[in-house]
C-alpha atoms as a PDB file:
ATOM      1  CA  UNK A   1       0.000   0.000   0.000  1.00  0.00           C
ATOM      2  CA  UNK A   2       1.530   3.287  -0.882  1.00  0.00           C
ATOM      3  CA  UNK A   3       2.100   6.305   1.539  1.00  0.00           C
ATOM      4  CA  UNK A   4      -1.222   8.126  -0.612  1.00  0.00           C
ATOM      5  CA  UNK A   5      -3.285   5.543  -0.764  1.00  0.00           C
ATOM      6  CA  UNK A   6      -2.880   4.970   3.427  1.00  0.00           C
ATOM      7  CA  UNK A   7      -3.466   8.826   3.645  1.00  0.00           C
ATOM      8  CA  UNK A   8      -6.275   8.514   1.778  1.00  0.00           C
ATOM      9  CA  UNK A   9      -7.675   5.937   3.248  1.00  0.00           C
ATOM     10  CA  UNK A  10      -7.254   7.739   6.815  1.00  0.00           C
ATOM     11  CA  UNK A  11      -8.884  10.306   5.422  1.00  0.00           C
ATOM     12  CA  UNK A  12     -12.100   9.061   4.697  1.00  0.00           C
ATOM     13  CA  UNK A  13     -12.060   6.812   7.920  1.00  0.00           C
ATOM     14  CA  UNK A  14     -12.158  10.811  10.010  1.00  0.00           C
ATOM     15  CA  UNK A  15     -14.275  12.656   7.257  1.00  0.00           C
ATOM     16  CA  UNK A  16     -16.869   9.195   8.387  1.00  0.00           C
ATOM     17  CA  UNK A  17     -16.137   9.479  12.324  1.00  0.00           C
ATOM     18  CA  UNK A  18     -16.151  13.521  12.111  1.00  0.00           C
ATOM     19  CA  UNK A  19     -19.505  13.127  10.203  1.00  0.00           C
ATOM     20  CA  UNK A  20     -21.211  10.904  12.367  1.00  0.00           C
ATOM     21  CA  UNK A  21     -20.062  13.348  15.222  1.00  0.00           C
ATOM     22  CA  UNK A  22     -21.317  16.654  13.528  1.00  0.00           C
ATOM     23  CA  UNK A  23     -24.884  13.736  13.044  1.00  0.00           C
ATOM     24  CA  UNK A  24     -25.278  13.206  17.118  1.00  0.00           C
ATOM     25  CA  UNK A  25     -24.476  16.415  17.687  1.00  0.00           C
ATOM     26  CA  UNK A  26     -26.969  18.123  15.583  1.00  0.00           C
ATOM     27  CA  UNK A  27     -29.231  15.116  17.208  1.00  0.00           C
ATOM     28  CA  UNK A  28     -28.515  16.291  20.686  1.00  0.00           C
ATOM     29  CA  UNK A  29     -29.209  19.619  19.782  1.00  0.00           C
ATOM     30  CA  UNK A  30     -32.379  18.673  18.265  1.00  0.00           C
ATOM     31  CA  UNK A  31     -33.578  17.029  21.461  1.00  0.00           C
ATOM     32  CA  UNK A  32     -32.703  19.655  23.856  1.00  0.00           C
ATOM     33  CA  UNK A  33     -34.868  21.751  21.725  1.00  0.00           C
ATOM     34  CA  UNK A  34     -37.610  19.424  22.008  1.00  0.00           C
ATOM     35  CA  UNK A  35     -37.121  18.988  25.485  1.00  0.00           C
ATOM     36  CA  UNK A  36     -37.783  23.077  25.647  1.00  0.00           C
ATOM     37  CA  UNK A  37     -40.762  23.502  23.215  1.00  0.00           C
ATOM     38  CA  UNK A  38     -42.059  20.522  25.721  1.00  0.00           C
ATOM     39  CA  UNK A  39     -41.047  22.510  28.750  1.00  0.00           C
ATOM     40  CA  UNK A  40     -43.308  25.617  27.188  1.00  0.00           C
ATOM     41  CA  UNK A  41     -46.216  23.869  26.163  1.00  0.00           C
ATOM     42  CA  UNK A  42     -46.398  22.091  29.973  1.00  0.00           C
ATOM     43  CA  UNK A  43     -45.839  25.484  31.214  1.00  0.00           C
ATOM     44  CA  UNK A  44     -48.901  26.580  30.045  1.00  0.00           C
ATOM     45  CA  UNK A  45     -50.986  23.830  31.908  1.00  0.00           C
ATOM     46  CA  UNK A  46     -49.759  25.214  35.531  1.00  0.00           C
ATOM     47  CA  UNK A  47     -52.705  26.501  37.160  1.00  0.00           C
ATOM     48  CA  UNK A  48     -52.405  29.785  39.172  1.00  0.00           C
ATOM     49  CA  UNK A  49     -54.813  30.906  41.525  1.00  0.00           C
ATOM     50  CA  UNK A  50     -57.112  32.901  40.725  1.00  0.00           C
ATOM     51  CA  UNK A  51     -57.207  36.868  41.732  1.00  0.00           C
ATOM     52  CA  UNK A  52     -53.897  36.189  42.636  1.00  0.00           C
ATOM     53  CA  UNK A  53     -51.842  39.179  43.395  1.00  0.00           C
ATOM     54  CA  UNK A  54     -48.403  38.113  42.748  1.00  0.00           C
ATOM     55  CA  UNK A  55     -47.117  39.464  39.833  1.00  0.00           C
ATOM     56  CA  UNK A  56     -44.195  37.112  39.456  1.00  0.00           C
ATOM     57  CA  UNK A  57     -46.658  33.759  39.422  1.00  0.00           C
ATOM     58  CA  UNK A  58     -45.995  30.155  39.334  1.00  0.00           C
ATOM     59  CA  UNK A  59     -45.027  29.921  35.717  1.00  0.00           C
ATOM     60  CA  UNK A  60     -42.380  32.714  35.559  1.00  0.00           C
ATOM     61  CA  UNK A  61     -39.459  29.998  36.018  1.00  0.00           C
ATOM     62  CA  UNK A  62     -40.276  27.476  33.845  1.00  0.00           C
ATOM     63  CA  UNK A  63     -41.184  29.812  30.882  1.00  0.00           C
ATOM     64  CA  UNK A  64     -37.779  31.257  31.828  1.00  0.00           C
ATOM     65  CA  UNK A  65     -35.816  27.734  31.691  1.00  0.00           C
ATOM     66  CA  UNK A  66     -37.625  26.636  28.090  1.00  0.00           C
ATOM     67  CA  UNK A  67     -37.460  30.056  26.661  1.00  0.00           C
ATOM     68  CA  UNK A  68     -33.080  30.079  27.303  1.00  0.00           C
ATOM     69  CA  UNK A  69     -32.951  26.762  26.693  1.00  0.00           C
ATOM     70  CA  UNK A  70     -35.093  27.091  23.055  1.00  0.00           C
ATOM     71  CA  UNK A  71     -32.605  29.915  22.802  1.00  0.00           C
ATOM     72  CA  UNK A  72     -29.608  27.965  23.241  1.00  0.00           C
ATOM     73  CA  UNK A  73     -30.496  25.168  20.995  1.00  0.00           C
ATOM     74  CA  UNK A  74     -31.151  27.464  18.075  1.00  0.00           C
ATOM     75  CA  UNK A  75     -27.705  29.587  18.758  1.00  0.00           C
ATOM     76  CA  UNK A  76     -25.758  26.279  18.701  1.00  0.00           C
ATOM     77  CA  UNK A  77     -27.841  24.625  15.661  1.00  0.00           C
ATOM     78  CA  UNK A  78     -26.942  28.313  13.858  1.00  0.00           C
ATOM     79  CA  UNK A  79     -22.780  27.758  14.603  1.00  0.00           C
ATOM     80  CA  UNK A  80     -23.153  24.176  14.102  1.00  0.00           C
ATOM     81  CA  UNK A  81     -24.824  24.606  10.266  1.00  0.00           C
ATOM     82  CA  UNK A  82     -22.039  27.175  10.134  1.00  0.00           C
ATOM     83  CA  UNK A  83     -19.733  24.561  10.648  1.00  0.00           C
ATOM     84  CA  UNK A  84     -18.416  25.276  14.465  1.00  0.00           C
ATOM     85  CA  UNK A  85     -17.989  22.008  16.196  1.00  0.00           C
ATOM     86  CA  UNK A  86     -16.775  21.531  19.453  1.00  0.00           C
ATOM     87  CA  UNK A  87     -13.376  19.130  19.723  1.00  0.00           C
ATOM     88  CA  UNK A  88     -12.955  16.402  21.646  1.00  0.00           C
ATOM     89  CA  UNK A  89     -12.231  16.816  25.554  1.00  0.00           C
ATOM     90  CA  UNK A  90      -8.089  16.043  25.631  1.00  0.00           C
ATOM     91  CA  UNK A  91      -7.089  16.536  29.222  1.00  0.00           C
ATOM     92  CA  UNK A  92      -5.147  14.615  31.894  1.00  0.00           C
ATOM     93  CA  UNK A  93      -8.012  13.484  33.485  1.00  0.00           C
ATOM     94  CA  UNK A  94      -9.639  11.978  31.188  1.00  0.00           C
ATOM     95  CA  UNK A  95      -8.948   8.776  29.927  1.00  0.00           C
ATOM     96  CA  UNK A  96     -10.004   8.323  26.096  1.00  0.00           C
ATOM     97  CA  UNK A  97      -8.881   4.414  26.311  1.00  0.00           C
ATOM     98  CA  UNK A  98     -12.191   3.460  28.397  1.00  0.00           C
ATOM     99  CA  UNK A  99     -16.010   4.112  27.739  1.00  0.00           C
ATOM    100  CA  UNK A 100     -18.820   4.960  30.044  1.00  0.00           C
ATOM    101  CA  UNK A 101     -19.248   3.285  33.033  1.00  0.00           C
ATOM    102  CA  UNK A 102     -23.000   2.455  32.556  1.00  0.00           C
ATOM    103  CA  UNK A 103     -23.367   0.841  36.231  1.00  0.00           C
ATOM    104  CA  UNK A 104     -21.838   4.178  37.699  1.00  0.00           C
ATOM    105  CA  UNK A 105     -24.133   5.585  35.715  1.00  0.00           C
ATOM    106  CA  UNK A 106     -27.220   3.276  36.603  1.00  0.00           C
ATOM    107  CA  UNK A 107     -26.743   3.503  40.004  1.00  0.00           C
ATOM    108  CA  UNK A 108     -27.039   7.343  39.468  1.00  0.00           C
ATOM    109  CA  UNK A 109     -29.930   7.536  37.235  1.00  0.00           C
ATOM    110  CA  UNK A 110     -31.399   5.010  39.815  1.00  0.00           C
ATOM    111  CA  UNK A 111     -30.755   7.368  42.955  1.00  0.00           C
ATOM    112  CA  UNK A 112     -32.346   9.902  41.366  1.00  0.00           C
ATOM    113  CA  UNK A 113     -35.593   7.839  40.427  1.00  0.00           C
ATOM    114  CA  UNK A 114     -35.509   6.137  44.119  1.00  0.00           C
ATOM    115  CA  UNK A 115     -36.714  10.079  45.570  1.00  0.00           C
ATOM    116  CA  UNK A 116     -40.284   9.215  43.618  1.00  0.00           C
ATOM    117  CA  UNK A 117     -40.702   6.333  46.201  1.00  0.00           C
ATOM    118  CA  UNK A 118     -38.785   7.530  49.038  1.00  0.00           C
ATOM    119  CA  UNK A 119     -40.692  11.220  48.898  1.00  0.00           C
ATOM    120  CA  UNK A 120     -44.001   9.719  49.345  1.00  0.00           C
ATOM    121  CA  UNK A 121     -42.764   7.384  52.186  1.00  0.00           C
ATOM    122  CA  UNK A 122     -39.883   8.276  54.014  1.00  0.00           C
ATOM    123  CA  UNK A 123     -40.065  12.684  53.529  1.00  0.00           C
ATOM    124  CA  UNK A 124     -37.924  14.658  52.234  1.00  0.00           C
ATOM    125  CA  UNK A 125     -34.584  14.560  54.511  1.00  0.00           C
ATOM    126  CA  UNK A 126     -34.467  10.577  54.217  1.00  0.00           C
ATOM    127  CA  UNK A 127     -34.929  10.925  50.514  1.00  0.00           C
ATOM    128  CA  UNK A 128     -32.189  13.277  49.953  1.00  0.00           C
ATOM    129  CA  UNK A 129     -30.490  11.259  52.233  1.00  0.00           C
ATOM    130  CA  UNK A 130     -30.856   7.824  49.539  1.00  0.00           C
ATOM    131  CA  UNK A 131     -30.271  10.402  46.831  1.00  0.00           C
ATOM    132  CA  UNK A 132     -26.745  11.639  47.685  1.00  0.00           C
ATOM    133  CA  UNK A 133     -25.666   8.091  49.335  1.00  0.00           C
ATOM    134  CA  UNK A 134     -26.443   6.317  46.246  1.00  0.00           C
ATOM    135  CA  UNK A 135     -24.805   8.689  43.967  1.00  0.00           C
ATOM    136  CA  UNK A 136     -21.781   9.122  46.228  1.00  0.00           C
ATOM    137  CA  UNK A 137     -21.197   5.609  46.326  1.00  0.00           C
ATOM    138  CA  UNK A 138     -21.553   5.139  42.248  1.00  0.00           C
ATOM    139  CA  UNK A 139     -19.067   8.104  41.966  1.00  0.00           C
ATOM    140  CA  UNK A 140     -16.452   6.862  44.200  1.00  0.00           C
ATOM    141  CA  UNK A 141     -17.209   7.275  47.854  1.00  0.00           C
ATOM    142  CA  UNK A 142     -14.619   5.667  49.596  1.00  0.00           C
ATOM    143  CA  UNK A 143     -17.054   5.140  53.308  1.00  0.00           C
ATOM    144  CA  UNK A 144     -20.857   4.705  52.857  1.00  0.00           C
ATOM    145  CA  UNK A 145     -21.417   6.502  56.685  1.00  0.00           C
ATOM    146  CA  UNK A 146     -20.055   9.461  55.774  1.00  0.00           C
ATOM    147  CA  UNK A 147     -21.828   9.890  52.504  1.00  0.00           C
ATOM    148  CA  UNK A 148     -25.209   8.996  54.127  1.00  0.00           C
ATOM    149  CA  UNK A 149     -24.034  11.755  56.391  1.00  0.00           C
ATOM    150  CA  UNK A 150     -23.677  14.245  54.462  1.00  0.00           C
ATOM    151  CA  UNK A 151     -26.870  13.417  53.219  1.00  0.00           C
ATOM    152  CA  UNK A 152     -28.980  13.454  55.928  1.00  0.00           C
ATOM    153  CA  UNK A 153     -27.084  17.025  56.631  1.00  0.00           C
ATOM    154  CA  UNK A 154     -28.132  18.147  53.216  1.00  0.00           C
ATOM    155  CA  UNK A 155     -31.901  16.758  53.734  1.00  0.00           C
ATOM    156  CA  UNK A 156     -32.006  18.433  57.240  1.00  0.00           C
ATOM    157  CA  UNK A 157     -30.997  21.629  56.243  1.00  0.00           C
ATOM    158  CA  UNK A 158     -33.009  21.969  52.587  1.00  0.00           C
ATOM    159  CA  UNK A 159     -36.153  20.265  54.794  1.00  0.00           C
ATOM    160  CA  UNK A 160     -34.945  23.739  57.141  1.00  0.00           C
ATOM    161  CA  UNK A 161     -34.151  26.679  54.543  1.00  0.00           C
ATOM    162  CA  UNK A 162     -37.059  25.375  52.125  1.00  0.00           C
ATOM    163  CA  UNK A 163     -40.155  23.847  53.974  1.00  0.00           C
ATOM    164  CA  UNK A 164     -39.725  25.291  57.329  1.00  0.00           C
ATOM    165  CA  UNK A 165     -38.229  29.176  56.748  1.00  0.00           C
ATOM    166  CA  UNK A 166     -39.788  29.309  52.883  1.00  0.00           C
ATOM    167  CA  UNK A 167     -43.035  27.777  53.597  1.00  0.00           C
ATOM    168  CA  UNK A 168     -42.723  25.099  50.092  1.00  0.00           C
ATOM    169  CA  UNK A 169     -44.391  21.729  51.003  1.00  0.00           C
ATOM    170  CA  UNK A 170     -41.611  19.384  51.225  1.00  0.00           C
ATOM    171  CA  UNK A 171     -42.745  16.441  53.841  1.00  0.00           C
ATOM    172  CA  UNK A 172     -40.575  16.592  56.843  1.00  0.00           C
ATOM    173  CA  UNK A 173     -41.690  12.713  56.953  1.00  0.00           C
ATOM    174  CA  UNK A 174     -43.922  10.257  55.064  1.00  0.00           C
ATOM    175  CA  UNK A 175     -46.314   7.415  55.669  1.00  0.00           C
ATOM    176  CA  UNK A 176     -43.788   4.863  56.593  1.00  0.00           C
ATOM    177  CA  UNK A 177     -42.253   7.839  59.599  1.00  0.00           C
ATOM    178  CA  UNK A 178     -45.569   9.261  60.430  1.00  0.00           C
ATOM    179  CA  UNK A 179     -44.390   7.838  63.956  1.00  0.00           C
ATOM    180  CA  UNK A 180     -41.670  10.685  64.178  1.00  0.00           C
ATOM    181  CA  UNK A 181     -44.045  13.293  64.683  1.00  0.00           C
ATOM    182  CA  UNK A 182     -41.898  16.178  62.821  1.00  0.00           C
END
């Protein structure tokens, strides 16, 4: 094989991997839009009360959040049909050599879908409590006790700042630790 016909060949092997970059990129860019013409449409099906005298009401955020991020997909469709793409993280700690760690990552994603159940039952601090334990641990917590902690100190003080000085309606406990009597 001649020296061309190798740098040809590389060639068209990273024109095909940059393409099918620039494709999930555009995809991803396509979905967070989605996600934010979603987020605006919901928006609209918050009821406020009535006569209500607030003039910043319940909606303000979230038409806030799906209007920027609407905004931001469409600035970073604009450079990407332009042709900007971003390059490839290349740092010293990051290892290109190994993938995703997709049981890190389910034990994440799975922390964060155990506060549906552990809301309901437990209240909020022992939630938060599950939430950051379980993440900790899938991220590299070295001692479970200290993570679970930490989050009980988190729970504690959000139940605190949030339901207690704020007035929101986060359960101090649920149906399984009605018994506590917070």
């Amino acid at each position: 094989m001649s020296p061309a016909t190798s740098a040809g060949a590389t060639s068209s092997g990273a024109s095909a991997a940059s393409r099918s970059a620039r494709i999930e990129a555009m995809a991803f860019v396509g979905l967070i839009a989605l996600l934010s013409i979603a987020v605006l449409i919901a928006t609209t099906t918050i009821r406020e009360p009535p006569g209500s005298t607030n003039t910043l009401g319940a909606r303000v955020v979230p038409y806030a959040v799906g209007g920027l991020m609407l905004v931001s997909a469409i600035a970073v469709l604009v450079g990407q049909l332009r042709g900007r793409f971003g390059h490839a993280e290349e740092g010293e700690d990051i290892d290109l050599e190994h993938g995703t760690s997709w049981g890190s990552t389910g034990v994440v994603v799975l922390s964060f879908l155990s506060l549906m159940l552990t809301i309901p039952h437990l209240g909020w601090p022992l939630g938060v409590t599950i939430l950051f334990t379980g993440a900790s641990l899938a991220l590299g917590a070295k001692r479970w006790w200290v993570a679970a902690l930490i989050g009980l100190a988190l729970g504690v003080i959000t139940q605190v700042v949030f339901g207690t000085l704020l007035g929101l309606s986060l359960p101090a406990t649920g149906t399984l630790t009605s018994w506590i009597g917070l």
